[in-house]
C-alpha atoms as a PDB file:
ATOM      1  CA  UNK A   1      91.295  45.286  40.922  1.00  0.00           C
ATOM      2  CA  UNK A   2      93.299  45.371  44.171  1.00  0.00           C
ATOM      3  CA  UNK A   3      96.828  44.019  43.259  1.00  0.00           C
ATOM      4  CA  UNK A   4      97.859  40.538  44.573  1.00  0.00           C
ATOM      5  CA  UNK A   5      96.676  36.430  43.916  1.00  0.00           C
ATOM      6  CA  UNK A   6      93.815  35.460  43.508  1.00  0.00           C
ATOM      7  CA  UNK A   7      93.293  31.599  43.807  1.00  0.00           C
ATOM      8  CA  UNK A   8      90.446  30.665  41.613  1.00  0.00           C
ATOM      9  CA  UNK A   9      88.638  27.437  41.715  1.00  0.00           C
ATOM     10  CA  UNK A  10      86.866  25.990  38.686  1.00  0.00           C
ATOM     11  CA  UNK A  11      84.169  23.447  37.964  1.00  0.00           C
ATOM     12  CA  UNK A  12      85.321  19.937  38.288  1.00  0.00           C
ATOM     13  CA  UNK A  13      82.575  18.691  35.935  1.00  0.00           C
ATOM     14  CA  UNK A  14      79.390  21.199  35.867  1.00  0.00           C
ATOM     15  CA  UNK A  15      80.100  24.515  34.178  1.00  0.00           C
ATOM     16  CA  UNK A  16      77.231  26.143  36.483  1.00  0.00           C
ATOM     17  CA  UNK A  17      79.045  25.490  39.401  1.00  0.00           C
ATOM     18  CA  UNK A  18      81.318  28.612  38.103  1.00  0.00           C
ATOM     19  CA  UNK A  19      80.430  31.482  40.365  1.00  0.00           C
ATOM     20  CA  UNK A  20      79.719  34.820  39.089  1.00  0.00           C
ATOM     21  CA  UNK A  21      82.497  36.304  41.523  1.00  0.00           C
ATOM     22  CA  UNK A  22      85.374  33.500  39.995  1.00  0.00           C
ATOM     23  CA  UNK A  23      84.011  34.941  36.252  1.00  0.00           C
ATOM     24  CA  UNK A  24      83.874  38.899  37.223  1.00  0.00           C
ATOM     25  CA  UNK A  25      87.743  37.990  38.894  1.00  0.00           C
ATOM     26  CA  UNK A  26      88.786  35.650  35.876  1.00  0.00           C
ATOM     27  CA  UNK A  27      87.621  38.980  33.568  1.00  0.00           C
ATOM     28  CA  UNK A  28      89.383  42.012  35.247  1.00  0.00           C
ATOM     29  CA  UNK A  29      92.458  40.925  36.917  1.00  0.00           C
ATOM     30  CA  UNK A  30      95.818  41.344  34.923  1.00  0.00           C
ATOM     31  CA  UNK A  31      96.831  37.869  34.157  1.00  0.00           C
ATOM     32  CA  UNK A  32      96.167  34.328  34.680  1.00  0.00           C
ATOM     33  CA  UNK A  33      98.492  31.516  35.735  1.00  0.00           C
ATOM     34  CA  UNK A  34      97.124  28.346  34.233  1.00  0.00           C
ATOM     35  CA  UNK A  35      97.846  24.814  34.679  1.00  0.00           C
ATOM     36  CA  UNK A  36      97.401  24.255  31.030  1.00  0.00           C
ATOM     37  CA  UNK A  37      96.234  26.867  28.980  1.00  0.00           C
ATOM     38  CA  UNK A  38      94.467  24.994  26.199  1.00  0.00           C
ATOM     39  CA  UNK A  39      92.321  23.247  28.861  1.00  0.00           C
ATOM     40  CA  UNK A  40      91.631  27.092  30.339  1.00  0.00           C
ATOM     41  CA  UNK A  41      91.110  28.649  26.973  1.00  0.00           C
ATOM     42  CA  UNK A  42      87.842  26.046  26.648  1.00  0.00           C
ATOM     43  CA  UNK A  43      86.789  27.172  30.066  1.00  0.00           C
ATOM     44  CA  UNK A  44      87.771  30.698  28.795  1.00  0.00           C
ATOM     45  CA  UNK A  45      85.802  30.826  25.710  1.00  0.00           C
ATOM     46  CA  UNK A  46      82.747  29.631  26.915  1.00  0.00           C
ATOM     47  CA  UNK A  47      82.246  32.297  29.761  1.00  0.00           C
ATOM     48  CA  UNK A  48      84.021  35.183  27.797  1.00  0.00           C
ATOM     49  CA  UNK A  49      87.284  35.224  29.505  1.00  0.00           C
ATOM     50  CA  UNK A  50      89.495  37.250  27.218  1.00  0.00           C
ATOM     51  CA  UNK A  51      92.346  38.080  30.203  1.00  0.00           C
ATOM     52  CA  UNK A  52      95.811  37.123  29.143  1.00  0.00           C
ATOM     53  CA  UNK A  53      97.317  33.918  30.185  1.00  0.00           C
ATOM     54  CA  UNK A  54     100.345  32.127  30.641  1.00  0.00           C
ATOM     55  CA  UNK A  55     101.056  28.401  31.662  1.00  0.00           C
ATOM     56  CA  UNK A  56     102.043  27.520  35.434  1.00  0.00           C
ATOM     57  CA  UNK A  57     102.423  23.914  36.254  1.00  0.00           C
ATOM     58  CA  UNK A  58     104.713  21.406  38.185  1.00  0.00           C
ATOM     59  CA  UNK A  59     107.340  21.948  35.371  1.00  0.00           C
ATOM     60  CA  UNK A  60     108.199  25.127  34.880  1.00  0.00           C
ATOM     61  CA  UNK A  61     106.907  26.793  38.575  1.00  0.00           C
ATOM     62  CA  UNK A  62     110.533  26.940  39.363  1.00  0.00           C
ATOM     63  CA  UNK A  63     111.214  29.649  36.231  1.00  0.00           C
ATOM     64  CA  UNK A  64     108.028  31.089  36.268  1.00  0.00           C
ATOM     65  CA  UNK A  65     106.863  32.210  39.930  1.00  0.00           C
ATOM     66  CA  UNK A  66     109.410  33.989  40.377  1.00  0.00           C
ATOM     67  CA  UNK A  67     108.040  36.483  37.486  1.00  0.00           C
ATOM     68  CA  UNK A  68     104.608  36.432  38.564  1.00  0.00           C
ATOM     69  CA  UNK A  69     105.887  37.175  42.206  1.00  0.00           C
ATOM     70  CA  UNK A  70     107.170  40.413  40.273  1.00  0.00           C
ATOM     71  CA  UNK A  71     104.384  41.254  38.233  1.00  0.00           C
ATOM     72  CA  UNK A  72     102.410  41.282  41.481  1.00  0.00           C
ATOM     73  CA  UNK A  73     104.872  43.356  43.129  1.00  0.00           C
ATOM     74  CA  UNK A  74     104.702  45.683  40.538  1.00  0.00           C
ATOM     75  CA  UNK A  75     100.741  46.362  41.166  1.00  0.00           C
ATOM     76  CA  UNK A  76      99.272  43.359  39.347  1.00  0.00           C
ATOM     77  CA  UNK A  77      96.590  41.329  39.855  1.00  0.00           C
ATOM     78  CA  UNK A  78      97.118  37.757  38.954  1.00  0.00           C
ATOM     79  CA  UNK A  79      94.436  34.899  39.063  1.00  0.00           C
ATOM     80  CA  UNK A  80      95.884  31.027  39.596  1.00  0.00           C
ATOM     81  CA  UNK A  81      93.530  28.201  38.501  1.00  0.00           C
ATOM     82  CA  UNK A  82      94.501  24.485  37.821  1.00  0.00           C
ATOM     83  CA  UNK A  83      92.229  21.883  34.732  1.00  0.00           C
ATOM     84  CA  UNK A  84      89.718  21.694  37.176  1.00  0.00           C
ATOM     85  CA  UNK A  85      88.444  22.312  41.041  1.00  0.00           C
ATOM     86  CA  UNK A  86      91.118  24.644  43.437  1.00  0.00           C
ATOM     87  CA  UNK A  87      94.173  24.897  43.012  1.00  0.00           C
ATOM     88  CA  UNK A  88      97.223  23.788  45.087  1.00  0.00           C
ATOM     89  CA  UNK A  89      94.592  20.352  45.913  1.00  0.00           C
ATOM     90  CA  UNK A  90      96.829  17.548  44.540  1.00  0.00           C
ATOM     91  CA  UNK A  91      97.541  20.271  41.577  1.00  0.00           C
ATOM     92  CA  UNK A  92      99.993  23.355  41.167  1.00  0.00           C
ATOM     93  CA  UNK A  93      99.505  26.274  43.090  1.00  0.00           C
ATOM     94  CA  UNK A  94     101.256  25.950  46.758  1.00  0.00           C
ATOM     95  CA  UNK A  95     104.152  26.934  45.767  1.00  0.00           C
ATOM     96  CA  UNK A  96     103.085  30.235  44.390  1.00  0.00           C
ATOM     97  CA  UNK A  97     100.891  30.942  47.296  1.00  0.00           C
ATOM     98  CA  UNK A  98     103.962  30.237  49.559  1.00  0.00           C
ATOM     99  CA  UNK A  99     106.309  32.500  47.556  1.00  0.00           C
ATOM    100  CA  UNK A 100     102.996  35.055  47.524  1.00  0.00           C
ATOM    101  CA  UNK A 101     103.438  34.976  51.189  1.00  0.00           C
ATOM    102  CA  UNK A 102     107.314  34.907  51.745  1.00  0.00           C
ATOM    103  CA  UNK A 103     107.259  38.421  49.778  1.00  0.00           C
ATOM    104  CA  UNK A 104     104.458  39.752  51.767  1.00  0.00           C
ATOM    105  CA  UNK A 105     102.016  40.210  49.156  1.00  0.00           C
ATOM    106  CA  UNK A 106      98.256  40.173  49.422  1.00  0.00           C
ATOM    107  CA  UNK A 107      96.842  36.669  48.380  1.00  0.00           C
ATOM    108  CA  UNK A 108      93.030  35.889  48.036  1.00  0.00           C
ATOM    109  CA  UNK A 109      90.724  33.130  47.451  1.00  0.00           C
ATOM    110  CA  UNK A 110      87.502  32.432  45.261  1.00  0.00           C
ATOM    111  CA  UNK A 111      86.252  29.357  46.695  1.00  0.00           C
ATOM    112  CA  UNK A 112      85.659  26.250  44.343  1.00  0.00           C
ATOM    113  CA  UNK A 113      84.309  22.794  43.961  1.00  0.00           C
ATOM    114  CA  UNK A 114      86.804  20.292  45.241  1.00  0.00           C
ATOM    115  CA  UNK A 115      86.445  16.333  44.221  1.00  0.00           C
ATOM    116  CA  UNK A 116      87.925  15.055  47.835  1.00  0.00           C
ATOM    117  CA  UNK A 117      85.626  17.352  49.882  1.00  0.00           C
ATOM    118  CA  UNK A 118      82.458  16.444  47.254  1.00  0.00           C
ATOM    119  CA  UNK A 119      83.550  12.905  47.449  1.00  0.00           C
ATOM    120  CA  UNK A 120      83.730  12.766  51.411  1.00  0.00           C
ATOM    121  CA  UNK A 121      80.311  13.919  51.707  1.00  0.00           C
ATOM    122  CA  UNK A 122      78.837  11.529  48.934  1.00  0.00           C
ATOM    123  CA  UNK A 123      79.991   8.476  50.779  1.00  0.00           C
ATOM    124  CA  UNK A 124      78.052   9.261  54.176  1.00  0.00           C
ATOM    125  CA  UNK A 125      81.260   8.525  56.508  1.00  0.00           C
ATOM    126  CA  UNK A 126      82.395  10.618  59.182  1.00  0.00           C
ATOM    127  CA  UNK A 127      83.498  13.910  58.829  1.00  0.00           C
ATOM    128  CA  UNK A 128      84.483  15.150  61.853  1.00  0.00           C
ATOM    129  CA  UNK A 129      88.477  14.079  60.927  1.00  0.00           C
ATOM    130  CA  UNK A 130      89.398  13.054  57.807  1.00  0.00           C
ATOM    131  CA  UNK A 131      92.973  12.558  55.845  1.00  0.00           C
ATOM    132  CA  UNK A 132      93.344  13.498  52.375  1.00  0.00           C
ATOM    133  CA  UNK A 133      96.643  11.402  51.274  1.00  0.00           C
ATOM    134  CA  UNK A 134      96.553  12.395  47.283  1.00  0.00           C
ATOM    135  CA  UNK A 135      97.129   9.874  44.800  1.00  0.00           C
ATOM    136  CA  UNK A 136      97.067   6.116  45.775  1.00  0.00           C
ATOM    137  CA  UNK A 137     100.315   5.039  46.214  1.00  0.00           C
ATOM    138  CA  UNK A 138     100.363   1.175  47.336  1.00  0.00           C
ATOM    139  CA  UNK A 139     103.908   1.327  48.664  1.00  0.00           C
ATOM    140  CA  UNK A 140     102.202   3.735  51.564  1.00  0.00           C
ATOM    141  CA  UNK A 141      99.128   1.596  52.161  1.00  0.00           C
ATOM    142  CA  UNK A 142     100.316  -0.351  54.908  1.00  0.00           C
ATOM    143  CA  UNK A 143     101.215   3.330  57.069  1.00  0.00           C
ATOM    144  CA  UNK A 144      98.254   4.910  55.800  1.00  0.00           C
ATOM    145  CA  UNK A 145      96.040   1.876  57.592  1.00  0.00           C
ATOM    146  CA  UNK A 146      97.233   3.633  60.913  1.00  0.00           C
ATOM    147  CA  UNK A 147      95.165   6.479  59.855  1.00  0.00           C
ATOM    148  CA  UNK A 148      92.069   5.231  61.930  1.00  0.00           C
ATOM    149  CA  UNK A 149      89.834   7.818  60.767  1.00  0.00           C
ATOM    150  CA  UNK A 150      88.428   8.738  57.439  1.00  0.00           C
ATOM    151  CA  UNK A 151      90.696   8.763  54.204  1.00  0.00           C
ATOM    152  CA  UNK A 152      90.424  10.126  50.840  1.00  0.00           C
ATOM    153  CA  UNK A 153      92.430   9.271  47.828  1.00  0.00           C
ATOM    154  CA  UNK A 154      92.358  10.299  43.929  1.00  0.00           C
ATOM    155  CA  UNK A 155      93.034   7.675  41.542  1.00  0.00           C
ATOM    156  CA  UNK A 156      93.227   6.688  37.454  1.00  0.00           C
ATOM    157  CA  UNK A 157      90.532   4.493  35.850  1.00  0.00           C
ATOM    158  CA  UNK A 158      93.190   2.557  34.452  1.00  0.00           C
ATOM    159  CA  UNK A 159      94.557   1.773  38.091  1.00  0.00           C
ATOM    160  CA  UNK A 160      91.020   0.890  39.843  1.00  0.00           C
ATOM    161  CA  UNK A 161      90.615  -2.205  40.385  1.00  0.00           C
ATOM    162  CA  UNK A 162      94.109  -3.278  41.362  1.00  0.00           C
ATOM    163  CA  UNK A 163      93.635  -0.487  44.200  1.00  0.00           C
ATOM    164  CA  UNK A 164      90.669  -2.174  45.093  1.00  0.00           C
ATOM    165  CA  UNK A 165      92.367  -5.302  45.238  1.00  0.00           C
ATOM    166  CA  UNK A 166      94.979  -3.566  47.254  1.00  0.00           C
ATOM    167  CA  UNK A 167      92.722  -2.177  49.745  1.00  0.00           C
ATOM    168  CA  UNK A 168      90.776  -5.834  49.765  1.00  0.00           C
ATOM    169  CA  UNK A 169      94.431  -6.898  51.384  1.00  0.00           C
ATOM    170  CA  UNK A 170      95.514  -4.474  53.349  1.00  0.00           C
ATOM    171  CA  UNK A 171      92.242  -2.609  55.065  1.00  0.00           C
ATOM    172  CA  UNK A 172      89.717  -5.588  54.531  1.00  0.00           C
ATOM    173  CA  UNK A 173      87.604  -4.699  57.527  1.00  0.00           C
ATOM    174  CA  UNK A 174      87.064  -0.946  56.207  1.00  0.00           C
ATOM    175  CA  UNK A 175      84.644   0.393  54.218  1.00  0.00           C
ATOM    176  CA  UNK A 176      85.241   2.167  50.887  1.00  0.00           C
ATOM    177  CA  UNK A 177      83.321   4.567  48.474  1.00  0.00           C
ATOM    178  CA  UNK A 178      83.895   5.109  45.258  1.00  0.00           C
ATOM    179  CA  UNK A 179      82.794   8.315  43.504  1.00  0.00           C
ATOM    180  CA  UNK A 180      83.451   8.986  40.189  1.00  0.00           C
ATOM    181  CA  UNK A 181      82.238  11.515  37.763  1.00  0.00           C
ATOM    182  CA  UNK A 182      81.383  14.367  40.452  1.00  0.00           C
ATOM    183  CA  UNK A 183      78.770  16.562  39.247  1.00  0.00           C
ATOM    184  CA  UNK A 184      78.491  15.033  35.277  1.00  0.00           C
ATOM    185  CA  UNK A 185      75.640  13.343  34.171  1.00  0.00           C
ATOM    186  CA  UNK A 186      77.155  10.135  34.881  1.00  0.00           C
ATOM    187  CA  UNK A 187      77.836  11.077  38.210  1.00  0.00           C
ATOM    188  CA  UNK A 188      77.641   7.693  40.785  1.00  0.00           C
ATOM    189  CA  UNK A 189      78.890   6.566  44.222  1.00  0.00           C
ATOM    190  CA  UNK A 190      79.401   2.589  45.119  1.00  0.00           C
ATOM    191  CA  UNK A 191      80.374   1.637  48.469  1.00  0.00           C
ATOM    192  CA  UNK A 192      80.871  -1.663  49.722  1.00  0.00           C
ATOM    193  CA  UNK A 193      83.668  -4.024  51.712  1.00  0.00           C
ATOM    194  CA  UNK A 194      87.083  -4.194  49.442  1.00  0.00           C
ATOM    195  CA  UNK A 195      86.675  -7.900  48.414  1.00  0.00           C
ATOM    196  CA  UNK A 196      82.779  -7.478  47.733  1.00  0.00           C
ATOM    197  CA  UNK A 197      84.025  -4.937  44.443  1.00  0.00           C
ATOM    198  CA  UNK A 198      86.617  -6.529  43.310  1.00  0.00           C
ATOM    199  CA  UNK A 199      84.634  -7.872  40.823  1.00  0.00           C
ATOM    200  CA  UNK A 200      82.212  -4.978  39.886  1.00  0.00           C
ATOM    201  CA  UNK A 201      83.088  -3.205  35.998  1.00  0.00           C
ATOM    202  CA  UNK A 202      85.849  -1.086  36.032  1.00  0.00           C
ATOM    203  CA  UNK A 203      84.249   2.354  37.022  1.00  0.00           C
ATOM    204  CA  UNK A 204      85.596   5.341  34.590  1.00  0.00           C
ATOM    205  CA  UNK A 205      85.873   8.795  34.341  1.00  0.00           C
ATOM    206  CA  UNK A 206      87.538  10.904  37.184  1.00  0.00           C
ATOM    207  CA  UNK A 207      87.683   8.871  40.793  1.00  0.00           C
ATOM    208  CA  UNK A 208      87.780   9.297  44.059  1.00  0.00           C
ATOM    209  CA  UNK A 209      87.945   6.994  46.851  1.00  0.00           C
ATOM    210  CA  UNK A 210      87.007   7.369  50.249  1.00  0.00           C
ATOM    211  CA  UNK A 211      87.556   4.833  52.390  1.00  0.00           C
ATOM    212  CA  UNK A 212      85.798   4.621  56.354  1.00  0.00           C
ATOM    213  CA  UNK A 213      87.265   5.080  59.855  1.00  0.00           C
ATOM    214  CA  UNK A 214      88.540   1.581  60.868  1.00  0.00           C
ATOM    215  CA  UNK A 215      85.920  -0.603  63.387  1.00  0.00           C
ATOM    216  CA  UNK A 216      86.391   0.119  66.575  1.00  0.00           C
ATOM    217  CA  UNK A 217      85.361  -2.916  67.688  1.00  0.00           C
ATOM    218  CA  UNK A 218      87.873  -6.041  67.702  1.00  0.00           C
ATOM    219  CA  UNK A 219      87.683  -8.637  65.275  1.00  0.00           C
ATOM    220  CA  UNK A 220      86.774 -12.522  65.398  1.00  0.00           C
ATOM    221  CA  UNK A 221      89.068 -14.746  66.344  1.00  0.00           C
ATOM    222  CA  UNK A 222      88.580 -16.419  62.662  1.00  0.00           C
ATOM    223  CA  UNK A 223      89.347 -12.909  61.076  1.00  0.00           C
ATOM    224  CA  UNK A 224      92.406 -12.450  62.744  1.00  0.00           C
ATOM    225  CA  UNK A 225      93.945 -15.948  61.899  1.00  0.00           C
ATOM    226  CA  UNK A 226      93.443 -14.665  58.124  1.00  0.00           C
ATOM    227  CA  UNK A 227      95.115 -11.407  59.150  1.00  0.00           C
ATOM    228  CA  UNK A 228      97.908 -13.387  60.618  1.00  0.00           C
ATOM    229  CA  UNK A 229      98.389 -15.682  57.451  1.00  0.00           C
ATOM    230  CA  UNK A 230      98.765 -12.429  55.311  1.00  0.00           C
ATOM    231  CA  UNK A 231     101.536 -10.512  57.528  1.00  0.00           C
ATOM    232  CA  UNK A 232     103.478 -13.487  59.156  1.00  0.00           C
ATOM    233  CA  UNK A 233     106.257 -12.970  56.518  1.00  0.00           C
ATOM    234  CA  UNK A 234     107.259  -9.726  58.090  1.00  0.00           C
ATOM    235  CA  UNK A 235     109.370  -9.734  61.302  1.00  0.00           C
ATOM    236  CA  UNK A 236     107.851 -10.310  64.223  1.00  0.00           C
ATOM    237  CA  UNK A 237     107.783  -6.576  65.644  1.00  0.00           C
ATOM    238  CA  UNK A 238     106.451  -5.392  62.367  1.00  0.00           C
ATOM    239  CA  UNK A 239     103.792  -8.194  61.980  1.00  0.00           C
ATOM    240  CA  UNK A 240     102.805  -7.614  65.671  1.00  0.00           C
ATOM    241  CA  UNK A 241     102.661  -3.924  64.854  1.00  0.00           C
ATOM    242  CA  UNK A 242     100.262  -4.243  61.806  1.00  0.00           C
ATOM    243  CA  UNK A 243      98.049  -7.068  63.336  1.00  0.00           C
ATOM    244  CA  UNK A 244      97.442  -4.800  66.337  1.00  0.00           C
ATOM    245  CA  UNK A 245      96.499  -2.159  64.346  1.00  0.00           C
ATOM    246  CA  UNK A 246      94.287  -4.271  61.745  1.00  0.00           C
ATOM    247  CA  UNK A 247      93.056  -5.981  64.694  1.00  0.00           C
ATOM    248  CA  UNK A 248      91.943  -3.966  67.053  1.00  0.00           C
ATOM    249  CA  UNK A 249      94.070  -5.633  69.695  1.00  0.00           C
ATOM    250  CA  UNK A 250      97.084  -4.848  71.576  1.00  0.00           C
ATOM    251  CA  UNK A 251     100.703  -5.230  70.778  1.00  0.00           C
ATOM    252  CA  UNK A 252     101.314  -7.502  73.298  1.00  0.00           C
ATOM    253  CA  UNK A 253      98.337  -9.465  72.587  1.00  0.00           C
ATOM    254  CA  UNK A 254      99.345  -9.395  69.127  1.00  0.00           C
ATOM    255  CA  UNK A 255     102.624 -10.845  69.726  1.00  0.00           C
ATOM    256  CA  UNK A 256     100.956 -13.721  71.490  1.00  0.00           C
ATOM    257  CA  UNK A 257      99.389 -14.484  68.701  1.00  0.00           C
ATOM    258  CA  UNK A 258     101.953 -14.716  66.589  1.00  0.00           C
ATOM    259  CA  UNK A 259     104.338 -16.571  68.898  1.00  0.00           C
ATOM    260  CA  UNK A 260     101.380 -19.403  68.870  1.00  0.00           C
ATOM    261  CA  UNK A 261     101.025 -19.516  65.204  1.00  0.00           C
ATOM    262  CA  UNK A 262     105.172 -20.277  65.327  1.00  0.00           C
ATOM    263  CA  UNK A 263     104.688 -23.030  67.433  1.00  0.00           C
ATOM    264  CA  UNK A 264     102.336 -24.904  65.134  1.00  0.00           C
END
């Protein structure tokens, strides 16, 4: 094989979604860099992978690109994969495409399932812009509401519902999927109003949430009295900046608002 990376997605659930050209790679290059080996070797063994291995994740990347930036200078071919879907997507990899390219060394890709891009087109919202923003943090909610368009997120089963409960606060008037289990047999997509799943079973398995471009249209007069109750505690230029934004309305109409809720 020609010498340089190869960035190899793997199934995130179905092994048939493993294409012939990620196997034929996965068999003839050199090496491959592995997020965990032990999860690999299953993946391995079940499609005849026999190539040698070595482990490249988030904690030792800083020792070990360097020496597969070497290898590949050297006239190797080296294959990256992550546990599951492509690598570098919420999972190691960047940084050894990024020191590929610094030395000037031939990098290639063997497309893969990814759960965000599967997820996005599961839950029927817009495409046309979209954010992916990782792995919920709630500490970031309140900036990522002034994303107006369509957002993705990965989170744990164990974490669920007090991001839905999160979301129910902070981005009531929006939308949100959530897929779980892409392409396994239990495989399913909900998608309702924050508040209206708070009290659904706790999904399992591997999730993603999308959630929905914000309305465009203002809301009622009744909906933004709520909105005003739940930010008031902030200062005023910050709680007239978030109201606006949740609202639909202007800053200076937001600000308004506010002033006449003081009065009362």
């Amino acid at each position: 094989m020609q010498s340089g990376l190869y960035i190899v997605g793997t199934p995130i659930g179905n092994l048939s979604d493993f294409s012939p050209r990620a196997i034929e790679v996965l068999q003839n290059v050199d090496l491959i860099a592995a997020e965990d080996t032990r999860v690999f070797g299953k993946l391995a063994s079940h499609f005849d992978i026999k190539t040698k291995r070595i482990s490249c994740h988030e904690h030792n990347e800083r020792d070990v690109v360097p020496e597969i930036i070497n290898k590949i200078s050297l006239g190797a071919a080296v294959a990256a994969v992550s546990d599951a879907g492509m690598p570098g997507i919420s999972d190691p990899g960047f940084r050894l495409v990024r020191a590929a390219r610094e030395a000037k060394l031939p990098v290639f890709v063997v497309p893969g399932p990814v759960a965000a891009i599967s997820a996005l087109v599961l839950s029927g919202f817009p495409t046309d812009r979209f954010t992916f923003c990782g792995f919920f943090d709630e500490k970031k909610l309140r900036e990522d509401n002034k994303i107006r368009h369509t957002i993705i997120y990965y989170e744990s089963p164990n974490r669920i519902m007090e991001t839905i409960s999160a979301l129910a606060r902070v981005m009531p008037e929006r939308q949100i999927a959530i897929v779980r289990e892409i392409t396994k047999i239990h495989e399913e997509t909900i998608i309702g109003y924050p508040a209206d799943l708070m009290h659904i079973a706790p999904p399992r398995g591997e999730i993603v949430i999308v959630v929905a471009p914000a309305p465009e249209h203002k809301m009622s007069d009744s909906e933004i009295t709520e909105l005003i109750n739940d930010i008031s505690a902030s200062s005023m230029k910050s709680a007239a900046n978030d109201l606006a934004l949740r609202a639909g309305i202007s800053k200076k109409e937001a600000y308004n608002r506010l002033l006449q809720k003081g009065k009362k």
